[in-house]
Structure formats: C-alpha cells, structure tokens
Protein backbone atom coordinates (compact mmCIF):
# COMPACT_ATOMS: atom_id res chain seq x y z
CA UNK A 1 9.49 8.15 -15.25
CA UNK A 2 9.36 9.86 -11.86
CA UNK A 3 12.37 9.16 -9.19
CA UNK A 4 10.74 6.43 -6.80
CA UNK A 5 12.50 6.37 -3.54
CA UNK A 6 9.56 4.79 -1.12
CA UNK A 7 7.72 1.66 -1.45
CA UNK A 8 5.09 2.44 1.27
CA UNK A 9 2.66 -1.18 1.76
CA UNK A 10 -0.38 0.38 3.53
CA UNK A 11 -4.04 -1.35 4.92
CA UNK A 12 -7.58 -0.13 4.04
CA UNK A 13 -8.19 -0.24 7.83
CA UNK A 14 -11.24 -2.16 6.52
CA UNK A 15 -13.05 -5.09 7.05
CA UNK A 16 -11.92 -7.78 4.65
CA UNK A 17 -15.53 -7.80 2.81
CA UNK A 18 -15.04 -3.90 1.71
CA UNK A 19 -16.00 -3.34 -1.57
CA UNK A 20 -12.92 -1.56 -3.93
CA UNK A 21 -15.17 0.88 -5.57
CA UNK A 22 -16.49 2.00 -1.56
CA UNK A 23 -13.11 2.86 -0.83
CA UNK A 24 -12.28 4.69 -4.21
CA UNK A 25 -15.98 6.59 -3.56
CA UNK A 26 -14.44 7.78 -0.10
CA UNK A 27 -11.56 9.09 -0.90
CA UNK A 28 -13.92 11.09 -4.14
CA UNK A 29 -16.78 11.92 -1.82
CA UNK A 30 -15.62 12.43 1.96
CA UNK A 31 -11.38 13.56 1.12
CA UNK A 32 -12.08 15.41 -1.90
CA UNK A 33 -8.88 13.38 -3.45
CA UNK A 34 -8.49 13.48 -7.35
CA UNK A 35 -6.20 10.97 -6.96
CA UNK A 36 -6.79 7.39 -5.09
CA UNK A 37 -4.45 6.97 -1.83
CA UNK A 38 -2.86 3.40 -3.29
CA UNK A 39 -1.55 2.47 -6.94
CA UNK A 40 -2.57 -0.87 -6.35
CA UNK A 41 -4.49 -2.44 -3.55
CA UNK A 42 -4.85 -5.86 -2.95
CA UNK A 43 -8.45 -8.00 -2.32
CA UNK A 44 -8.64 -10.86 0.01
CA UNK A 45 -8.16 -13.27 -2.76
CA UNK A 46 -5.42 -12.20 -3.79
CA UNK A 47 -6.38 -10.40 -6.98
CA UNK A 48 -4.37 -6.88 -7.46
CA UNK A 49 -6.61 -3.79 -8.58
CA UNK A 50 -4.51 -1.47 -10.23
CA UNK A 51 -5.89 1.88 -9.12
CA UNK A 52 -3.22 4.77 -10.64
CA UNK A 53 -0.54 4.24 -12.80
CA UNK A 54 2.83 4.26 -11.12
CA UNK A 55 4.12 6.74 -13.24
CA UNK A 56 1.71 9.31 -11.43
CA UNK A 57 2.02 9.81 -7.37
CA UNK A 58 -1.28 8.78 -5.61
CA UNK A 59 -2.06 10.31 -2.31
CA UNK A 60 -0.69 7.56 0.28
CA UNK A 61 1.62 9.37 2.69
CA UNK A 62 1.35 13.31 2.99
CA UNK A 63 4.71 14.99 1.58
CA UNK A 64 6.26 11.81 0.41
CA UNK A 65 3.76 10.88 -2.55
CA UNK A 66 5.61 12.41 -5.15
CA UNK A 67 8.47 9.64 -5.16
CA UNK A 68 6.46 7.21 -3.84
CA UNK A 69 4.48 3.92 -4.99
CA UNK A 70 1.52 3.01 -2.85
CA UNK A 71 0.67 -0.51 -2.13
CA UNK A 72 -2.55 -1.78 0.10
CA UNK A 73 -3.94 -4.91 1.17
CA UNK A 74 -8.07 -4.63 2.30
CA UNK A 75 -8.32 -5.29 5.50
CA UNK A 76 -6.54 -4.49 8.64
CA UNK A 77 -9.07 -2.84 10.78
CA UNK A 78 -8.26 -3.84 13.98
CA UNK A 79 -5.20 -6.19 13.26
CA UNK A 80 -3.06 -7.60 10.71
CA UNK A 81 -5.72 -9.86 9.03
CA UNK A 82 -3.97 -10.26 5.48
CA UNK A 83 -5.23 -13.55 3.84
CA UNK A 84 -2.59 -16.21 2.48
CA UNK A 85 -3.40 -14.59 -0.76
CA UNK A 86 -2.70 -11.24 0.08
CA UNK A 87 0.63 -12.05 1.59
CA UNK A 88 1.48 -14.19 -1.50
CA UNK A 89 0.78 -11.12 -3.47
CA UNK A 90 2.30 -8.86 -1.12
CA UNK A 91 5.58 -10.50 -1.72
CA UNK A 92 5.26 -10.75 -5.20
CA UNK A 93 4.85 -7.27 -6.05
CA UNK A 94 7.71 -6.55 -3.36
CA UNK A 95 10.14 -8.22 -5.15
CA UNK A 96 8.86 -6.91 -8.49
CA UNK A 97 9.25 -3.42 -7.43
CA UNK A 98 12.70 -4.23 -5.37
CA UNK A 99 14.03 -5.55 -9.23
CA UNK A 100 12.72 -2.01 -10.57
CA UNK A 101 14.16 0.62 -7.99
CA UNK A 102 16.59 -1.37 -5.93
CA UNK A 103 17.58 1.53 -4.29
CA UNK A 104 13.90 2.30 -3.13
CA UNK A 105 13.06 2.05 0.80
CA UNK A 106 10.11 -0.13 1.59
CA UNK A 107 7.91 1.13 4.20
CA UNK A 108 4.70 0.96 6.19
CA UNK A 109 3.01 3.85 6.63
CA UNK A 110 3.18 4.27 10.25
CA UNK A 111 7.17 4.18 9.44
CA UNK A 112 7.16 7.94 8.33
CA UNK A 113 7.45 10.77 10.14
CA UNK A 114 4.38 12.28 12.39
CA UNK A 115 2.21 8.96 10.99
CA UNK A 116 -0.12 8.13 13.87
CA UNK A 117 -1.56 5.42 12.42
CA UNK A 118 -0.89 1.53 13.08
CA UNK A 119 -0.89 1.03 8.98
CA UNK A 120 -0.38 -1.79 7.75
CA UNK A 121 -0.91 -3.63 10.97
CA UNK A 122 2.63 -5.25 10.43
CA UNK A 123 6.17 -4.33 10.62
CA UNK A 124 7.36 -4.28 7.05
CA UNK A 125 11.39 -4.02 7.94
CA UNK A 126 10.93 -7.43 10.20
CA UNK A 127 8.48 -8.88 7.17
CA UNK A 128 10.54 -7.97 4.32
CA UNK A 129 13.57 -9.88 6.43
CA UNK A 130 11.23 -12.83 6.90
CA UNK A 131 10.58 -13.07 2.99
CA UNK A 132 14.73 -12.74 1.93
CA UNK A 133 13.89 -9.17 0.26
C-alpha cells in the first residue's frame, strides 16, 4: 500500500445532471489522462462510483497525486450545490478514510499550493469541524 498523506475532496465543476462516463471521456479524450482525476466521485443521489483503486494515485492535484486519495462530488459549477446525499456520503467516506490514515490531511483542492481554482466550492477545514472529524 502506497503512503497516503492527502485526502483532497474535489467538485466536477459540473452541472448536477453530468453524466459519470462524460467526465471519465474528458479526461481520455480532451487531457490525454490514463488515469481518472478522482478515486471515487460522488452522484447527486448519493451513490459512490468507484473510479481507480486507492492503491493507485489518480490525477487530482498536480505533484501531490502520488500520496494522495481523490474524492469528488458532481456538481459545483458555479457554487457549492452538493445534494443532502452527497454530503451524507461526503462524510461517510471522510470518516472512513480518517479511521484508515489518521495521520492524513484532508483538503480541498484549492487548499494546495498555486491551485487557482474555487474546488470544491466549500471550505473543507471549516466543514470537517462542522461534522466532529
């Protein structure tokens, strides 16, 4: 098993209606990624789609993926639109992971350095406090 220092929770920067396999055919077609951005993202219902296997870094954050897991919600194009579900979720695999590597540091996205990006539309530290992680 690779080191995991980062949980990084990341938005599609979507509208809630987009489609997994659209945003899997992006990163393949337009990025030229072999690897998805997330390990799992999260649909508005809810429902987790596991997209890599957290044993192998996906392509989330550039220079940080290899001890990183990648977690997405869709949705978050213009602001933080996360569904009950999602949040529910959210949480869920938060404390999962925080059981697994309790010495990993959950972040957004936009909390690494020379990000310029608004991802995930939410500030995880203030979040995470909320929720008693």
């Amino acid at each position: 098993m690779r080191e995991i220092k980062y949980i990084v929770f990341h938005c599609t920067a979507t509208s809630q209606n987009t489609k997994v396999e659209s945003i899997v055919k992006y990163w393949k077609e337009k990025l030229g990624w072999k690897n998805p951005g997330y390990h799992h993202i999260i649909k508005p219902d809810g429902m987790i789609v596991d997209l890599q296997p957290i044993e192998q870094p996906s392509n989330g954050v550039a220079g940080y993926n290899k001890n990183a897991i990648h977690i997405s919600y869709i949705g978050g194009k213009d602001f933080d639109d996360r569904t009950v579900q999602q949040k529910i979720t959210l949480r869920r695999l938060a404390r999962h992971y925080k059981r697994l590597f309790p010495n990993a540091e959950m972040l957004g996205h936009k909390d690494f350095p020379n990000v310029k990006k608004s991802c995930p539309r939410f500030d995880v530290k203030e979040w995470l406090k909320e929720e008693g992680i």
